[in-house]
C-alpha atoms as a PDB file:
ATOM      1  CA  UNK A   1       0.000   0.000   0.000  1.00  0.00           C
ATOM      2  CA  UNK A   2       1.283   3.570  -0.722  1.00  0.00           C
ATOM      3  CA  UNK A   3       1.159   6.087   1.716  1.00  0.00           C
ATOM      4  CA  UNK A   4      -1.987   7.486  -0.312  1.00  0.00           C
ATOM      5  CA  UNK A   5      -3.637   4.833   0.541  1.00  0.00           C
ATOM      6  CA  UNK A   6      -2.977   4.407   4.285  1.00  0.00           C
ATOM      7  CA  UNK A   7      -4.351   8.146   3.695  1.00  0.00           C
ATOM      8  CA  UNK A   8      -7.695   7.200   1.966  1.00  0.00           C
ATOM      9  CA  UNK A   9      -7.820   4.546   4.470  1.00  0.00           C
ATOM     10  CA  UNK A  10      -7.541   6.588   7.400  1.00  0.00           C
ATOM     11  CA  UNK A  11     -10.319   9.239   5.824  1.00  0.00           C
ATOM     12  CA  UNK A  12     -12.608   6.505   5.166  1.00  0.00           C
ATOM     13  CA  UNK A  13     -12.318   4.889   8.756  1.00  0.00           C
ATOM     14  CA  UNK A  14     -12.940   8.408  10.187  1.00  0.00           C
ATOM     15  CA  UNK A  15     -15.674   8.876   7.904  1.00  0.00           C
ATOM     16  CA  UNK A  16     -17.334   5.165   8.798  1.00  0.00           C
ATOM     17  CA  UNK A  17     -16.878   6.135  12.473  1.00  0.00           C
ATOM     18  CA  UNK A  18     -18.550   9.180  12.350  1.00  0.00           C
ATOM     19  CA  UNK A  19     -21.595   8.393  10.224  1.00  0.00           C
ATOM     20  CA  UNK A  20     -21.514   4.500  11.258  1.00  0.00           C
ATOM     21  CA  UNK A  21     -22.285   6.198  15.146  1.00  0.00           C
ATOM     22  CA  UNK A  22     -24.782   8.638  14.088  1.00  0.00           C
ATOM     23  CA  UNK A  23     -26.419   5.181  12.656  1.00  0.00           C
ATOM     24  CA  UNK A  24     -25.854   3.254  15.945  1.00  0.00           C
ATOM     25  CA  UNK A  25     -26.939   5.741  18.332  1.00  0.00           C
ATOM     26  CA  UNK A  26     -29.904   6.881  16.321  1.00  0.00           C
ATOM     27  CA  UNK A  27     -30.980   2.932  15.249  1.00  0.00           C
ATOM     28  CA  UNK A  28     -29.709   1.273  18.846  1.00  0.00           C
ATOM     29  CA  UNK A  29     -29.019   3.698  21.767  1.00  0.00           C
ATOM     30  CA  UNK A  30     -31.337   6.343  21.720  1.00  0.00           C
ATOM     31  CA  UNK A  31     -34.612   3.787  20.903  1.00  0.00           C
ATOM     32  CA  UNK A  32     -33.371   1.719  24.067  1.00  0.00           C
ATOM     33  CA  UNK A  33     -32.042   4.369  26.461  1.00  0.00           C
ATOM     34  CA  UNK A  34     -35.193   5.873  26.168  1.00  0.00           C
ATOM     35  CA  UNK A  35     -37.336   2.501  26.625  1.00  0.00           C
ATOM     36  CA  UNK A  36     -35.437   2.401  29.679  1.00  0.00           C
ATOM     37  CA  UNK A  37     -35.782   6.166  30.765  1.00  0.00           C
ATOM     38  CA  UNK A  38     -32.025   6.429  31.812  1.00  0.00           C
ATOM     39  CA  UNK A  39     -31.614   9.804  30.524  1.00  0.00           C
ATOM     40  CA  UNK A  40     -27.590   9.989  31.850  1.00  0.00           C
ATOM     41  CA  UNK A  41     -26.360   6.850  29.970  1.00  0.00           C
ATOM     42  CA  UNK A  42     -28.263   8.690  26.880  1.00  0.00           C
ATOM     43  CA  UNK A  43     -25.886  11.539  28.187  1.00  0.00           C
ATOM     44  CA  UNK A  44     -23.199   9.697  28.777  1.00  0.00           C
ATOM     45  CA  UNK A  45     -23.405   7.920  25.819  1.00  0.00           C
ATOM     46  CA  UNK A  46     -23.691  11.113  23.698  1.00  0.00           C
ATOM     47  CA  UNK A  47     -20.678  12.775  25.231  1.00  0.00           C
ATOM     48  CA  UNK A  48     -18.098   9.661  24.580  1.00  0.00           C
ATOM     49  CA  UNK A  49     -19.166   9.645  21.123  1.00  0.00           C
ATOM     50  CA  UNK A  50     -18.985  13.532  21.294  1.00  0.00           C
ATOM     51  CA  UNK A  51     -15.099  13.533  21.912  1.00  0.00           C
ATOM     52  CA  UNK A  52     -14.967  10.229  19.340  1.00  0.00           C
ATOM     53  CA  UNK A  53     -16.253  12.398  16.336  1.00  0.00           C
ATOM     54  CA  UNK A  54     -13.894  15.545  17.295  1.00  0.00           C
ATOM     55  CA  UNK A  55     -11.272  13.072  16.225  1.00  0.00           C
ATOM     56  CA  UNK A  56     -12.698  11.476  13.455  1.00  0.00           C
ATOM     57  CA  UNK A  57     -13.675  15.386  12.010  1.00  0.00           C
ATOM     58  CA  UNK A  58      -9.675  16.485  13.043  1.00  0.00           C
ATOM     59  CA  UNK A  59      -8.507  13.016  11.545  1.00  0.00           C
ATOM     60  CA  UNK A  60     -11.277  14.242   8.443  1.00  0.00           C
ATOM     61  CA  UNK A  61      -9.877  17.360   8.033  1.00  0.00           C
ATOM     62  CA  UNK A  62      -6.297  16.387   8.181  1.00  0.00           C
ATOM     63  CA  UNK A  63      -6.727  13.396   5.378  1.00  0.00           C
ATOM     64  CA  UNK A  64      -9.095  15.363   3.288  1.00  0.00           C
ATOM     65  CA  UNK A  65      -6.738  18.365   2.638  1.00  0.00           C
ATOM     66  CA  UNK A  66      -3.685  16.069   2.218  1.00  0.00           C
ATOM     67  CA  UNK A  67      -5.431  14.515  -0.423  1.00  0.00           C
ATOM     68  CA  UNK A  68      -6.801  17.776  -2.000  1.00  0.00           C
ATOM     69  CA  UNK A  69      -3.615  19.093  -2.212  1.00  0.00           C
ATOM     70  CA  UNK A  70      -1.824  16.002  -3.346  1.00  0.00           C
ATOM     71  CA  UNK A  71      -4.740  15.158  -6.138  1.00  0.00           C
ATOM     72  CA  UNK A  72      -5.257  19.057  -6.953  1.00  0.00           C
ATOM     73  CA  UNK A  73      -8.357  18.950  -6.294  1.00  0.00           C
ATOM     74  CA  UNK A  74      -9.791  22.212  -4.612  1.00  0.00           C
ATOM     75  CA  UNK A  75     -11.427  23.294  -7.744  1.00  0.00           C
ATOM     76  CA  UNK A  76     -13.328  20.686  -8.042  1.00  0.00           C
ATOM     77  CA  UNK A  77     -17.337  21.410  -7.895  1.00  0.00           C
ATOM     78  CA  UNK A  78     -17.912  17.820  -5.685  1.00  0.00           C
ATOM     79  CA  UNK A  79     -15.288  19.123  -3.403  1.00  0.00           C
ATOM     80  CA  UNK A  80     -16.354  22.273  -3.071  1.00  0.00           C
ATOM     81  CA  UNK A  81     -19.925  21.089  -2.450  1.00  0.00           C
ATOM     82  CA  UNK A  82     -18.815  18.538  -0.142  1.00  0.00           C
ATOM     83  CA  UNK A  83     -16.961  21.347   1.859  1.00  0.00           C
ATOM     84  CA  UNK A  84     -20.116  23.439   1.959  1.00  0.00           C
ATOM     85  CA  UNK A  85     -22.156  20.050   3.584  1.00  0.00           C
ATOM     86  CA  UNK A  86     -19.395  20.009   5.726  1.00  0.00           C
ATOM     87  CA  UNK A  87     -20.043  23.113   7.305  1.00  0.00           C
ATOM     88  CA  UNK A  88     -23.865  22.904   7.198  1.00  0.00           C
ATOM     89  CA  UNK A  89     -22.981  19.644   9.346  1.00  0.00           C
ATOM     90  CA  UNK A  90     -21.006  21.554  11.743  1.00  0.00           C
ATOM     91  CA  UNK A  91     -23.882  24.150  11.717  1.00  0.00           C
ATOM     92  CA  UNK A  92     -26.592  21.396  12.651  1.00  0.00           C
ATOM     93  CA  UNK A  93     -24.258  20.020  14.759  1.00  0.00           C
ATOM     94  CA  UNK A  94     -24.056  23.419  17.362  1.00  0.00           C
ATOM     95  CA  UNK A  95     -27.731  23.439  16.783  1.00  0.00           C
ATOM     96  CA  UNK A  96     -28.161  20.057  18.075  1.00  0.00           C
ATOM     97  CA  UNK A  97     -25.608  20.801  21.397  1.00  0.00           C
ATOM     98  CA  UNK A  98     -27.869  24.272  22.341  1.00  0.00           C
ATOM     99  CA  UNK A  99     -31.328  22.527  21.953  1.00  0.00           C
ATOM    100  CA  UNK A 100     -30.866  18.437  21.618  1.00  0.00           C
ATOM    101  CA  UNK A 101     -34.681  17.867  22.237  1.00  0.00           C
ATOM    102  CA  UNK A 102     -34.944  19.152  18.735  1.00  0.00           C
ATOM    103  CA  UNK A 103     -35.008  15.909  17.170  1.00  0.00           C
ATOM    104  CA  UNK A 104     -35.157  16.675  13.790  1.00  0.00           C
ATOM    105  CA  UNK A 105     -31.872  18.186  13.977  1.00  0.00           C
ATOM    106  CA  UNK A 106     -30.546  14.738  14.479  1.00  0.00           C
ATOM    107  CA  UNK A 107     -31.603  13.668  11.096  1.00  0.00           C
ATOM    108  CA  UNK A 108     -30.803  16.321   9.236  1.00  0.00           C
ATOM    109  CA  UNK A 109     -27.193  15.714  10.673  1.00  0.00           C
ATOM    110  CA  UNK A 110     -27.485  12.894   9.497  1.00  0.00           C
ATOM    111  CA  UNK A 111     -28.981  13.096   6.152  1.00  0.00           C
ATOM    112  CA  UNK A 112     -26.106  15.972   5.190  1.00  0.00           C
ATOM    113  CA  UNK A 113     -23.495  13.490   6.566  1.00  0.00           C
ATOM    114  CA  UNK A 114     -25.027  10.624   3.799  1.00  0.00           C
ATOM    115  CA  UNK A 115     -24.718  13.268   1.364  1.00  0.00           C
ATOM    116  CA  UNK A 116     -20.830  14.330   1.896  1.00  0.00           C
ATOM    117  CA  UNK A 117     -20.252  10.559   2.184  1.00  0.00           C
ATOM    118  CA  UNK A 118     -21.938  10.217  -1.245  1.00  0.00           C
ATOM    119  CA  UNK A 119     -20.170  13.365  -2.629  1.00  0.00           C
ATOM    120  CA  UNK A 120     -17.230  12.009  -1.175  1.00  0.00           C
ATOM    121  CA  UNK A 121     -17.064   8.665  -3.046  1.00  0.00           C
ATOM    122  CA  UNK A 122     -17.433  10.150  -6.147  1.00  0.00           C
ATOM    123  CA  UNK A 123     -14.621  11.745  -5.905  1.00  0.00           C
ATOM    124  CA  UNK A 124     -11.551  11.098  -8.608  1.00  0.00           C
END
């Protein structure tokens, strides 16, 4: 393997992390924690994936521009709506920390993460 693909690797394991747990939590956790009505393990819960997906975005960001730069590809129009997703993920994602009872927030985390994943594979 070339060190451009321990790269890609890396990106994509971040990636699968970070969308794989929005998955898990919204499919497994959340259903169940609430069944249960043990609100701090829902907290709890939320905050350990919290710190997981501020390393999965820092190993995202890292990755992504190495590969930008390496592949010139910060012109391209996926990329650059990709990067805008991005953003509007980090948006949602404050949202969601000032006012989690807003469910709906959740999803459309979740839904702009499925698009940057798609934009992402599409990618050269």
């Amino acid at each position: 393997m070339t060190r451009w693909d321990w790269i890609l690797w890396l990106h994509l394991l971040a990636m699968a992390f970070f969308v794989g747990g929005q998955l898990m939590l919204a499919a497994v956790v959340v259903p169940v924690a609430r069944r249960s009505g043990d609100r701090d393990a829902l907290r709890s819960v939320a905050r350990r994936f919290g710190v997981g997906t501020l390393v999965a975005i820092a190993v995202l960001i890292a990755t992504g521009s190495a590969m930008a730069d390496h592949f010139q590809l910060w012109d391209d129009t996926k990329l650059q709506v990709k990067l805008t997703l991005v953003v509007v993920a980090g948006l949602l994602v404050g949202l969601h920390m000032r006012w989690p009872e807003l469910h709906v927030i959740e999803g459309l985390v979740f839904l702009v993460s499925l698009a940057i994943v798609a934009l992402g594979v599409s990618l050269p």
